[in-house]
N, C-alpha and C. Protein backbone atom coordinates (compact mmCIF):
# COMPACT_ATOMS: atom_id res chain seq x y z
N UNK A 1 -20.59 11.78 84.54
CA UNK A 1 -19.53 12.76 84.36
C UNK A 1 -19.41 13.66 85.59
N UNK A 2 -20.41 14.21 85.89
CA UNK A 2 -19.98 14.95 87.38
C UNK A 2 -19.71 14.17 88.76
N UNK A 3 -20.39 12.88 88.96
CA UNK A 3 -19.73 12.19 89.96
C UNK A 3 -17.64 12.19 89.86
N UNK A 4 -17.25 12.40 88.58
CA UNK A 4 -15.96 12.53 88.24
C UNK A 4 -15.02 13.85 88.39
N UNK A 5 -16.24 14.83 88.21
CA UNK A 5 -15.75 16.15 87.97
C UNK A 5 -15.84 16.77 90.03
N UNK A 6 -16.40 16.32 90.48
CA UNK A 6 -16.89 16.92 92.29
C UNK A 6 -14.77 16.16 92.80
N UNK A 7 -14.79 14.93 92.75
CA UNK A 7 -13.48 15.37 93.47
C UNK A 7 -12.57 15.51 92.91
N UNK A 8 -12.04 15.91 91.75
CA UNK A 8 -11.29 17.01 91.22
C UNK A 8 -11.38 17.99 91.46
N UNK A 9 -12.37 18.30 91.35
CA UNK A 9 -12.92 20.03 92.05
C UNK A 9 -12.15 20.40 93.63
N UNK A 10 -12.80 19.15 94.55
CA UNK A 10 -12.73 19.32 95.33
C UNK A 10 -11.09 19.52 95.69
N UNK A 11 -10.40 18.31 95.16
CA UNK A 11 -8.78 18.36 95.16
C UNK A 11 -7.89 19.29 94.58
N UNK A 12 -8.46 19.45 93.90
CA UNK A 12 -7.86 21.42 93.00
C UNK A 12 -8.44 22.44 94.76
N UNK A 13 -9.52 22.43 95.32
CA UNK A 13 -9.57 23.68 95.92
C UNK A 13 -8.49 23.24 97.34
N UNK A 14 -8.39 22.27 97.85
CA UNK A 14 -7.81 21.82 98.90
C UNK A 14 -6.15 22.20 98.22
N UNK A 15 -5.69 21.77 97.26
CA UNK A 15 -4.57 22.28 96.68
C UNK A 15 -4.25 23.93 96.84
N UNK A 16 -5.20 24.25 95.96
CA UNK A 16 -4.87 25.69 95.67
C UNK A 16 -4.94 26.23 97.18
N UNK A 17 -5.69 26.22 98.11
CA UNK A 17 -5.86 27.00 99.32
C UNK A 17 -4.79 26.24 100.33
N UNK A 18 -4.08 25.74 100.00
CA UNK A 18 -2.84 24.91 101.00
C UNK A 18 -2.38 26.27 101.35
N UNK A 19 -1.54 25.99 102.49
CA UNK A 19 -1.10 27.61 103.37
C UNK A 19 0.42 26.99 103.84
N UNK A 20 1.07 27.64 103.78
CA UNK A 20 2.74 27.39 104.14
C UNK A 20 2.42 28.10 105.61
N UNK A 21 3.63 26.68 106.27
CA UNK A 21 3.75 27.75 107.97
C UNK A 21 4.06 28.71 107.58
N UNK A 22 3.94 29.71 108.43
CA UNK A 22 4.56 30.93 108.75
C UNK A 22 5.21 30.75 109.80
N UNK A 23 6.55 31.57 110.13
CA UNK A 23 7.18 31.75 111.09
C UNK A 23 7.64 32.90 111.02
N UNK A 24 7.41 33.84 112.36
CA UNK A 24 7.60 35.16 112.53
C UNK A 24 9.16 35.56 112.96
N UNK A 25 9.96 36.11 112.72
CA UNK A 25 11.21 36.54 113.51
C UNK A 25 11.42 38.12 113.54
N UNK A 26 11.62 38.80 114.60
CA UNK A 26 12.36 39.94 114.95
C UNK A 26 13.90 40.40 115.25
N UNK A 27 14.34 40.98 114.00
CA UNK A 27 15.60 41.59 114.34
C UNK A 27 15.69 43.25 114.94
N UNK A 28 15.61 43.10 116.45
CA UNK A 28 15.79 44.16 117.41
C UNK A 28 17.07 44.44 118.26
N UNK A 29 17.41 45.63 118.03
CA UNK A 29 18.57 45.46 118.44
C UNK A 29 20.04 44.57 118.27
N UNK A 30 19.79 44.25 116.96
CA UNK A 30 20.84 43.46 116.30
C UNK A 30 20.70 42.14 116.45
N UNK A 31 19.53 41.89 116.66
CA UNK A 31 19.07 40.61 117.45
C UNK A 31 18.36 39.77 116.99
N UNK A 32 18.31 38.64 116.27
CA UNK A 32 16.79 37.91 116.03
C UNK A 32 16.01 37.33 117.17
N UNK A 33 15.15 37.48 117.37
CA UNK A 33 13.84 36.98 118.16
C UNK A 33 12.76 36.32 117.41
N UNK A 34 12.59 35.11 118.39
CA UNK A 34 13.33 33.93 118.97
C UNK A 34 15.17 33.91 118.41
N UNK A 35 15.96 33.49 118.74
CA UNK A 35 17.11 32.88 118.12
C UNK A 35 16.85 31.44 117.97
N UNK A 36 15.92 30.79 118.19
CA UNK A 36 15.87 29.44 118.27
C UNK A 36 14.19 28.75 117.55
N UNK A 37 14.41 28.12 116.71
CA UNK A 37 13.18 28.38 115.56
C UNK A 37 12.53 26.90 115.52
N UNK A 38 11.84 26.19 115.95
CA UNK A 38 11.14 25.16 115.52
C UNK A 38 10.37 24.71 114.58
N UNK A 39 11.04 23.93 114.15
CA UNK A 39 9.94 23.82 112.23
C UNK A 39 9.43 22.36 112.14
N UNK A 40 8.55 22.36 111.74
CA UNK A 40 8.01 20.38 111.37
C UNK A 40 9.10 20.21 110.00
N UNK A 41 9.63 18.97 110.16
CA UNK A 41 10.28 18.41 109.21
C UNK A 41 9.66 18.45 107.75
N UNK A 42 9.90 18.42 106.56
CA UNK A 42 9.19 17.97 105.53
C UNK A 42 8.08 18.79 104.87
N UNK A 43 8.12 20.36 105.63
CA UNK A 43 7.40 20.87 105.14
C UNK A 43 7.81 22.45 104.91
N UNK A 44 6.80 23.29 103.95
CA UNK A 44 7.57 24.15 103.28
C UNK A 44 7.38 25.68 104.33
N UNK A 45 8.29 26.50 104.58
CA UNK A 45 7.99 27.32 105.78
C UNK A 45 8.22 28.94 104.73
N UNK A 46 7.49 29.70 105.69
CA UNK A 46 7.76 30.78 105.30
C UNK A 46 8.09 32.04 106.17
N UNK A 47 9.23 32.13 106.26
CA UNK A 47 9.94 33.28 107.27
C UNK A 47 9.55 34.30 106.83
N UNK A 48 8.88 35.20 108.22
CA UNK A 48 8.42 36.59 108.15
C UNK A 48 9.46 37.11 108.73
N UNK A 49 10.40 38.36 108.50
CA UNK A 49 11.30 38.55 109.50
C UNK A 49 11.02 40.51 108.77
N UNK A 50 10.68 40.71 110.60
CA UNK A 50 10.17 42.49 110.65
C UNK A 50 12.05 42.92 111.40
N UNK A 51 12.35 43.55 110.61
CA UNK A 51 13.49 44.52 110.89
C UNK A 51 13.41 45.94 111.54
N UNK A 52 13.40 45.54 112.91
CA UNK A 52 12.85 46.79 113.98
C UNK A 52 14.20 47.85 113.96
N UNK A 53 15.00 47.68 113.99
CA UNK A 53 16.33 48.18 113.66
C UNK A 53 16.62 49.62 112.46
N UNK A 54 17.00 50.47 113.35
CA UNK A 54 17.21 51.90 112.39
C UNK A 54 18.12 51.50 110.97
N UNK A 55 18.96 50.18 111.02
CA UNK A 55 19.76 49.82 110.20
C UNK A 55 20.16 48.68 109.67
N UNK A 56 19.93 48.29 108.21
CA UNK A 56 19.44 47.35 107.30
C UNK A 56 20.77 45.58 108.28
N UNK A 57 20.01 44.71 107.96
CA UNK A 57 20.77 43.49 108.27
C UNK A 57 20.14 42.57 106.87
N UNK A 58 21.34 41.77 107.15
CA UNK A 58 21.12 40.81 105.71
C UNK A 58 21.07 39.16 106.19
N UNK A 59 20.25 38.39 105.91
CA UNK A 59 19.94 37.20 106.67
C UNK A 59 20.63 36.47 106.10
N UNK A 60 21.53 35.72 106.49
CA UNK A 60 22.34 34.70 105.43
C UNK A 60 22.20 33.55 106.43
N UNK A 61 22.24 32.14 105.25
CA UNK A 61 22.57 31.03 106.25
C UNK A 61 23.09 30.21 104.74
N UNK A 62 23.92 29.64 104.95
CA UNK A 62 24.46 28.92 103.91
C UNK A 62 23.52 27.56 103.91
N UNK A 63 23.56 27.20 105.34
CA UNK A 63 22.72 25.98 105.56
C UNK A 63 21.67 25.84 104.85
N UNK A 64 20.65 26.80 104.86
CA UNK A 64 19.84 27.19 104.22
C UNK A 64 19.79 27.88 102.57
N UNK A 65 21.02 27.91 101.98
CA UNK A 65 21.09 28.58 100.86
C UNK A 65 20.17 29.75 100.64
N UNK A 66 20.71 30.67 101.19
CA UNK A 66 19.43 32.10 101.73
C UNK A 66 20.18 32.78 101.96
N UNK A 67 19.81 34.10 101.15
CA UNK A 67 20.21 35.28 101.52
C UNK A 67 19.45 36.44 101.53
N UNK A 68 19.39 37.34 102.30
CA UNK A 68 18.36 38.71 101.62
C UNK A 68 18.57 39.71 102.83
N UNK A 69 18.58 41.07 101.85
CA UNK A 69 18.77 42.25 103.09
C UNK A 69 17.82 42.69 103.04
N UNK A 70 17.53 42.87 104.57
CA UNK A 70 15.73 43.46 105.07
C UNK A 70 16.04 44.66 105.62
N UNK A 71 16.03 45.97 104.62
CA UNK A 71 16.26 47.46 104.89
C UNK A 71 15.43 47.46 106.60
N UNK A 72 16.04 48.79 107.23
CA UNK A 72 15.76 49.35 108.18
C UNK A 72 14.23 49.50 108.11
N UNK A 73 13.60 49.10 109.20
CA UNK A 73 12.07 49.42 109.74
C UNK A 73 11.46 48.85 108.76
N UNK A 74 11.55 47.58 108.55
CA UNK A 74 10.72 47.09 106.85
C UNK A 74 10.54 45.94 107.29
N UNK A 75 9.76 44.96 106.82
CA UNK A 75 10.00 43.43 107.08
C UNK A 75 9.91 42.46 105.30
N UNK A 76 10.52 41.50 105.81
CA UNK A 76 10.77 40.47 104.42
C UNK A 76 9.85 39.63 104.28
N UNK A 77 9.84 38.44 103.24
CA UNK A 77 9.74 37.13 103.53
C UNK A 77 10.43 36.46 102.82
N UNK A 78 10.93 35.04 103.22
CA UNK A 78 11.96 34.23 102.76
C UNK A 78 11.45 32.89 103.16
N UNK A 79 11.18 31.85 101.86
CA UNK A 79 10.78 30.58 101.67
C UNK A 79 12.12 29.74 102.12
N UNK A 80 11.94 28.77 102.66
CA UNK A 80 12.65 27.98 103.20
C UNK A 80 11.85 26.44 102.97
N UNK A 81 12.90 25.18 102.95
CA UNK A 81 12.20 23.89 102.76
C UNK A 81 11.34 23.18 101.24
N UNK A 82 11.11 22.19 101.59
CA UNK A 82 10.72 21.24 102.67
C UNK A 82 12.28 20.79 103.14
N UNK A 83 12.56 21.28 104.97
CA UNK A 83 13.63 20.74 105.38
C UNK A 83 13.55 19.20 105.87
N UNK A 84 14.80 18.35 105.97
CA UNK A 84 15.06 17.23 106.69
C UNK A 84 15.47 17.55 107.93
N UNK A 85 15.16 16.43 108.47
CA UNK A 85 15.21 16.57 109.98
C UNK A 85 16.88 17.03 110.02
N UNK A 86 17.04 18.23 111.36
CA UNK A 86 18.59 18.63 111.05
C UNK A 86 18.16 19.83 111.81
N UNK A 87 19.53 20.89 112.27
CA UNK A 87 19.78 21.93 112.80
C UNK A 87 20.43 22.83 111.68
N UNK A 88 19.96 24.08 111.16
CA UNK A 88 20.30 25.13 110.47
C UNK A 88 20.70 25.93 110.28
N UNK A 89 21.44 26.78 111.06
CA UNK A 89 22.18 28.24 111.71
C UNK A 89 21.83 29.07 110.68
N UNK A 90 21.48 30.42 110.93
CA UNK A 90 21.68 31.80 110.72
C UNK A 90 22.23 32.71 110.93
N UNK A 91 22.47 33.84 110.48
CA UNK A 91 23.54 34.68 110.93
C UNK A 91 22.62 36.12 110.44
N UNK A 92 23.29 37.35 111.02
CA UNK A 92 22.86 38.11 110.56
C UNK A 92 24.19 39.37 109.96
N UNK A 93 24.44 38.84 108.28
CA UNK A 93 25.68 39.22 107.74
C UNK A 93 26.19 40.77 108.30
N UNK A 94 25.29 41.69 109.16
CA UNK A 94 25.97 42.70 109.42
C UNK A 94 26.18 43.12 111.11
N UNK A 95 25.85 41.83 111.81
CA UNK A 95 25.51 42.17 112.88
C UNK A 95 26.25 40.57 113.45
N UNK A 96 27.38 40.15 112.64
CA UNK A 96 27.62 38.68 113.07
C UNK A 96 27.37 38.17 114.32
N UNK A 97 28.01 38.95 115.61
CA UNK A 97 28.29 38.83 116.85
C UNK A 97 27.06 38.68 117.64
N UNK A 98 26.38 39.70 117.54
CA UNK A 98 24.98 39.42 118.07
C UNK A 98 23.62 38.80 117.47
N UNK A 99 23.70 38.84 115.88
CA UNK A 99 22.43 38.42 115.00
C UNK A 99 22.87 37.03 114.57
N UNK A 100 22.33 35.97 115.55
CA UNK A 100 22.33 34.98 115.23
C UNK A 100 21.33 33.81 115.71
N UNK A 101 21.34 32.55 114.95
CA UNK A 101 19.86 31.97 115.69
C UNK A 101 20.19 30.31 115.01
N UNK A 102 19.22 29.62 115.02
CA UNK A 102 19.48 28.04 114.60
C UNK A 102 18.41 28.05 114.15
N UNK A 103 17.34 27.24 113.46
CA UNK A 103 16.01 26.89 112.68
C UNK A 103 16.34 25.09 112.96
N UNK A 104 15.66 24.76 113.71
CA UNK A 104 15.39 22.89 114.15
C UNK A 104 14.38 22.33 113.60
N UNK A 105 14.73 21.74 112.54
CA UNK A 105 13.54 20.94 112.00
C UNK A 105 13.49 19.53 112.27
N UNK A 106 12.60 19.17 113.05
CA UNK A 106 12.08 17.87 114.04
C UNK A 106 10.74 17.37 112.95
């Protein structure tokens, strides 16, 4: 019975402790930083995005079916994926002109 029970065990802890990328972005100055985002295909990501900005922006990408406003001087997070290989655009709904970026999943 425990030769049965060790890799279950083991496959439950490798499960449970799985870690989603992270990917960091800065909206400064109306700006996301990077604008240009590299992601591994097929896997599940998790956007950190710190809002350096005295004034709230809202991350939209349809591509992405995502939306969320990240108040002034605060930061978010926003799950994304598992994407297919493809190019993604973002926008930043209050800052169209300058808050914008792509997410490339290769």
């Amino acid at each position: 019975m425990q030769k049965l029970i060790a890799p279950l065990l083991l496959a439950f802890s490798v499960t449970a402790f799985a870690t989603d990328i992270e990917i960091k972005l800065v909206i400064e100055n109306h700006r996301f930083q990077p604008s240009t985002v590299n992601v591994p295909a097929g896997q599940k990501i998790k956007l950190v995005i710190e809002n350096r900005d005295a004034t709230p922006e809202e991350f939209d990408s349809h591509a992405l079916n995502r939306e969320k406003v990240i108040p002034a001087k605060s930061t978010a997070s926003i799950y994304i994926g598992p994407l297919a290989a493809g190019s993604y655009p973002f926008v930043g709904e209050f800052n169209e002109k300058t808050a914008n970026g792509i997410i490339v999943a290769k």
